[in-house]
Protein backbone atom coordinates (compact mmCIF):
# COMPACT_ATOMS: atom_id res chain seq x y z
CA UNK A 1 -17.40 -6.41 10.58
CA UNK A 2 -16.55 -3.74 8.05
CA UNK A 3 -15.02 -4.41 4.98
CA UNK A 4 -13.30 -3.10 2.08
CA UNK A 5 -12.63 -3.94 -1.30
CA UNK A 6 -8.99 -2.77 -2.71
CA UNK A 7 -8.65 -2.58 -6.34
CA UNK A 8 -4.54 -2.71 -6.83
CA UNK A 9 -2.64 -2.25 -10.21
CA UNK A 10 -1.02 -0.42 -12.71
CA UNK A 11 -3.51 2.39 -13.86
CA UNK A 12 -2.16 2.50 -17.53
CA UNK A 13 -2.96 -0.95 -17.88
CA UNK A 14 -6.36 -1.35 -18.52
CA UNK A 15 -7.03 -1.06 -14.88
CA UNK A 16 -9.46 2.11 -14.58
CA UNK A 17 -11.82 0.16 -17.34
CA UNK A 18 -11.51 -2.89 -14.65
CA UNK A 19 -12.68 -0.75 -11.93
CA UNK A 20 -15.41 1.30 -13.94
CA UNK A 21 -16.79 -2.08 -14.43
CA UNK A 22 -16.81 -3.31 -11.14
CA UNK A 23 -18.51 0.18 -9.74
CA UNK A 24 -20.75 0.20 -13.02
CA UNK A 25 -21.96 -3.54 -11.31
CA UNK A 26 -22.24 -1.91 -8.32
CA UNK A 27 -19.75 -3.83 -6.98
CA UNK A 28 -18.43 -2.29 -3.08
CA UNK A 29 -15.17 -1.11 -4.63
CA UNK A 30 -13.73 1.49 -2.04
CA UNK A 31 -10.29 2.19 -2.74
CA UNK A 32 -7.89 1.97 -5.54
CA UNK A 33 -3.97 1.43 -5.34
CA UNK A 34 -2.18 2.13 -8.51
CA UNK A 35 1.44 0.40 -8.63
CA UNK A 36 4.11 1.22 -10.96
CA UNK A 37 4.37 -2.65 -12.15
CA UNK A 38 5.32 -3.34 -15.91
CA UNK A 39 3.04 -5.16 -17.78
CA UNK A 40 4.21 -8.84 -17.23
CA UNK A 41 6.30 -7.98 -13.74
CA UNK A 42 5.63 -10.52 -11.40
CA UNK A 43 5.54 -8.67 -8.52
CA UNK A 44 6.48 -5.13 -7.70
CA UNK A 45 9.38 -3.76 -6.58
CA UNK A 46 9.37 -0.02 -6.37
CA UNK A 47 6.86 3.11 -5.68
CA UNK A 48 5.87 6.06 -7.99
CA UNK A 49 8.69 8.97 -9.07
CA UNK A 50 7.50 12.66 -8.33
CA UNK A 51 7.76 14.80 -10.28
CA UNK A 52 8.08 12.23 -13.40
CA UNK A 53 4.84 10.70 -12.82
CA UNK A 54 2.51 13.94 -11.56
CA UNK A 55 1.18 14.88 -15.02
CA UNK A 56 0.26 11.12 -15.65
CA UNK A 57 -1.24 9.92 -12.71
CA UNK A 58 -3.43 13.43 -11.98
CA UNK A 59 -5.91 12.77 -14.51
CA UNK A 60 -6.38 8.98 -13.45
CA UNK A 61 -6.73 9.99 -9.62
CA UNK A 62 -9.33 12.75 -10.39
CA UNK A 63 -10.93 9.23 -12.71
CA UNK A 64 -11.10 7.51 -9.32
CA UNK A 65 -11.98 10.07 -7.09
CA UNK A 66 -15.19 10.95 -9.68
CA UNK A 67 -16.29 7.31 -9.40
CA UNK A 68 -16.20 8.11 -5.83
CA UNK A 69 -13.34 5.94 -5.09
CA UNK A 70 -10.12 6.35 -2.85
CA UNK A 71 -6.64 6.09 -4.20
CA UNK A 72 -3.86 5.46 -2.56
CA UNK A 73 -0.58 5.61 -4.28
CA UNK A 74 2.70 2.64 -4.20
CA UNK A 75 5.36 4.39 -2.53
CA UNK A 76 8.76 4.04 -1.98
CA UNK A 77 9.47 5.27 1.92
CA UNK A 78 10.95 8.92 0.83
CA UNK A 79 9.59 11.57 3.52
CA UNK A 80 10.14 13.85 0.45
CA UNK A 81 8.18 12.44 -1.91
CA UNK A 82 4.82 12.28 0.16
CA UNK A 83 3.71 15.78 -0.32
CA UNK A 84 4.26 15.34 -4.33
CA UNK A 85 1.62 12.42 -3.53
CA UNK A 86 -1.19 14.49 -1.93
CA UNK A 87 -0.57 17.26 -4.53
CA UNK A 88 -1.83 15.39 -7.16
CA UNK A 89 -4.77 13.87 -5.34
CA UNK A 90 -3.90 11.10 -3.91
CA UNK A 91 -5.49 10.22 -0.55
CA UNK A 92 -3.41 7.47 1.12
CA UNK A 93 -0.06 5.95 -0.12
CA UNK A 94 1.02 2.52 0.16
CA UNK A 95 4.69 2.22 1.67
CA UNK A 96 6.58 -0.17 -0.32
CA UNK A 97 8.20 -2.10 2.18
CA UNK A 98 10.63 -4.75 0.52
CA UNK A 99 13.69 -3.33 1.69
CA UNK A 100 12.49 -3.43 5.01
CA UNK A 101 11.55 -6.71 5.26
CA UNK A 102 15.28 -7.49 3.41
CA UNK A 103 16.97 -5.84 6.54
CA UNK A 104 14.72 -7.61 9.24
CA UNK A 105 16.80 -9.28 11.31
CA UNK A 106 20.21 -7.56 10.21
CA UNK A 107 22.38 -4.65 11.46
CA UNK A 108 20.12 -2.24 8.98
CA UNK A 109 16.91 -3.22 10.40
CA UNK A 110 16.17 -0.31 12.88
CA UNK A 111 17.79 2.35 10.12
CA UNK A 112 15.13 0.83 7.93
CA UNK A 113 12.34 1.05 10.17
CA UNK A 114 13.20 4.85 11.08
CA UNK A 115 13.11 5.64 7.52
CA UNK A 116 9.80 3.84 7.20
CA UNK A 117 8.36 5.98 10.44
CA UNK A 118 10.28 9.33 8.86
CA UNK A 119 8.45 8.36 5.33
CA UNK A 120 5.05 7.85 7.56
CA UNK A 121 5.52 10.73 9.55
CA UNK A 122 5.70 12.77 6.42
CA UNK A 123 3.23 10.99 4.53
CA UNK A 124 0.35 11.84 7.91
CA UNK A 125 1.78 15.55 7.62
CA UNK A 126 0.62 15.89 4.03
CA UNK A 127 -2.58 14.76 5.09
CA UNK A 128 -2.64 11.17 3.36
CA UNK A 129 -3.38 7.81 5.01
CA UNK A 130 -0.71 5.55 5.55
CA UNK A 131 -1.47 1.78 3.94
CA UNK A 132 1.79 -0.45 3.59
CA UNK A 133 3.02 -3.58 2.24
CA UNK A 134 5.04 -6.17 0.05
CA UNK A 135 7.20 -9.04 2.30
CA UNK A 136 5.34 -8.64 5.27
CA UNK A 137 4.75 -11.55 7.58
CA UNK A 138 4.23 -12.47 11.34
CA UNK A 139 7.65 -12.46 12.16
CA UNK A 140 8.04 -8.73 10.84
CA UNK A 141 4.99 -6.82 11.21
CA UNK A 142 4.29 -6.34 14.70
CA UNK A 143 7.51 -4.10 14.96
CA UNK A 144 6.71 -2.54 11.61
CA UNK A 145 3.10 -1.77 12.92
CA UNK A 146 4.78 -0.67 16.64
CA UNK A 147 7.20 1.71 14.62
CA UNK A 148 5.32 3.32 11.89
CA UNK A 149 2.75 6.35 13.04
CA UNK A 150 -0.96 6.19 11.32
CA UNK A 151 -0.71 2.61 9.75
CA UNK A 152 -4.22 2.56 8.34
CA UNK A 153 -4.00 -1.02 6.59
CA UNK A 154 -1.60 -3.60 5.30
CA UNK A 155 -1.62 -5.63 2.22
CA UNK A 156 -0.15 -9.09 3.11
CA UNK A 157 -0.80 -11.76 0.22
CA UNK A 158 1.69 -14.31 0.06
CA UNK A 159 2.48 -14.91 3.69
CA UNK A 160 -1.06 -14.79 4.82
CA UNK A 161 -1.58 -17.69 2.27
CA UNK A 162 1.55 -19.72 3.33
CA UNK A 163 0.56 -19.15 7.06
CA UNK A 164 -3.21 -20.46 6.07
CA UNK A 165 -1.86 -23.77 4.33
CA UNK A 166 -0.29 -24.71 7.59
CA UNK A 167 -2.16 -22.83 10.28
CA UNK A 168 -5.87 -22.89 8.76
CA UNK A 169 -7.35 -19.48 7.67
CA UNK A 170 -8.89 -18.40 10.81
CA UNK A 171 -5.53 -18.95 12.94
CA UNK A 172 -4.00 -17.26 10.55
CA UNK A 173 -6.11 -14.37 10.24
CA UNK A 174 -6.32 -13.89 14.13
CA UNK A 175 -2.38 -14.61 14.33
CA UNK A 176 -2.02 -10.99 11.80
CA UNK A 177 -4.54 -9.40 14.08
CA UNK A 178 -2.55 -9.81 16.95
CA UNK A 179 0.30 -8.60 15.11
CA UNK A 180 -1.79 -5.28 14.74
CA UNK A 181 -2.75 -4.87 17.88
């Protein structure tokens, strides 16, 4: 099957000489998503601010897109934002979706998956891809995927691993799939 090979970190943290590497080696690097994480942060835990971060992230995205790489920018799920993200280059965004995965399973859950869809909906009109991810698991994604228009890809790190301890890899990867589907 296809594959793809996601480069994902803060761009103003040595990441673009990572990834000039990596293409330099001739590496299959396809796509690029640049997070907002401190240097140091553990794990993320919110998307880019437009306009604050236009003028900072253009010339990195038009870095990318000249090593003939996609980039998909870590977003937090404001429909408002997601033209801001195409207009300085970016090609997909990544939806940031902690605080949905904090209201599955609560009163706030479908309020949080409508904003999610809204932010997607938005995101497809601008003419980006929609990627999303952070606290997804088996027990949340199949509505998330159900709910949310255009979901290109999802990143799913920690659970996936968890899953594979008990389940064994291939289980687990099939047990996501269906998810998906």
């Amino acid at each position: 099957p296809d594959r793809e090979y996601n480069v994902e970190g803060n761009p103003f943290h040595n990441l673009m000489d990572c990834v000039a590497d990596l293409v330099e080696r001739k590496l299959p690097v396809h796509q690029v998503t640049f997070v907002p994480d401190s240097e140091g942060q553990f794990t993320s835990d919110h998307g880019w601010s437009f306009p604050q971060d236009a003028a900072r992230l253009k010339p990195l995205i038009d870095q990318a897109h000249a090593m003939g790489l996609r980039v998909s920018l870590f977003m937090d799920a404001d429909a408002a934002a997601m033209s801001a993200a195409k207009a300085v280059g970016a090609d997909r965004i990544e939806l940031y979706t902690e605080p949905y995965a904090a209201a599955w399973g609560t009163p706030d859950q479908d309020a949080q998956l409508q904003r999610f869809a809204h932010a997607a909906q938005a995101a497809l009109d601008a003419g980006l891809g929609v990627n999303a991810g952070h606290d997804l698991n088996r027990d949340n994604l199949a509505a998330f995927a159900r709910a949310v228009p255009g979901l290109a890809e999802v990143s799913i790190g920690h659970a996936l691993i968890a899953d594979a301890l008990e389940l064994g890899y291939t289980a687990t990867v099939k047990a996501y799939l269906q998810c998906l589907n």
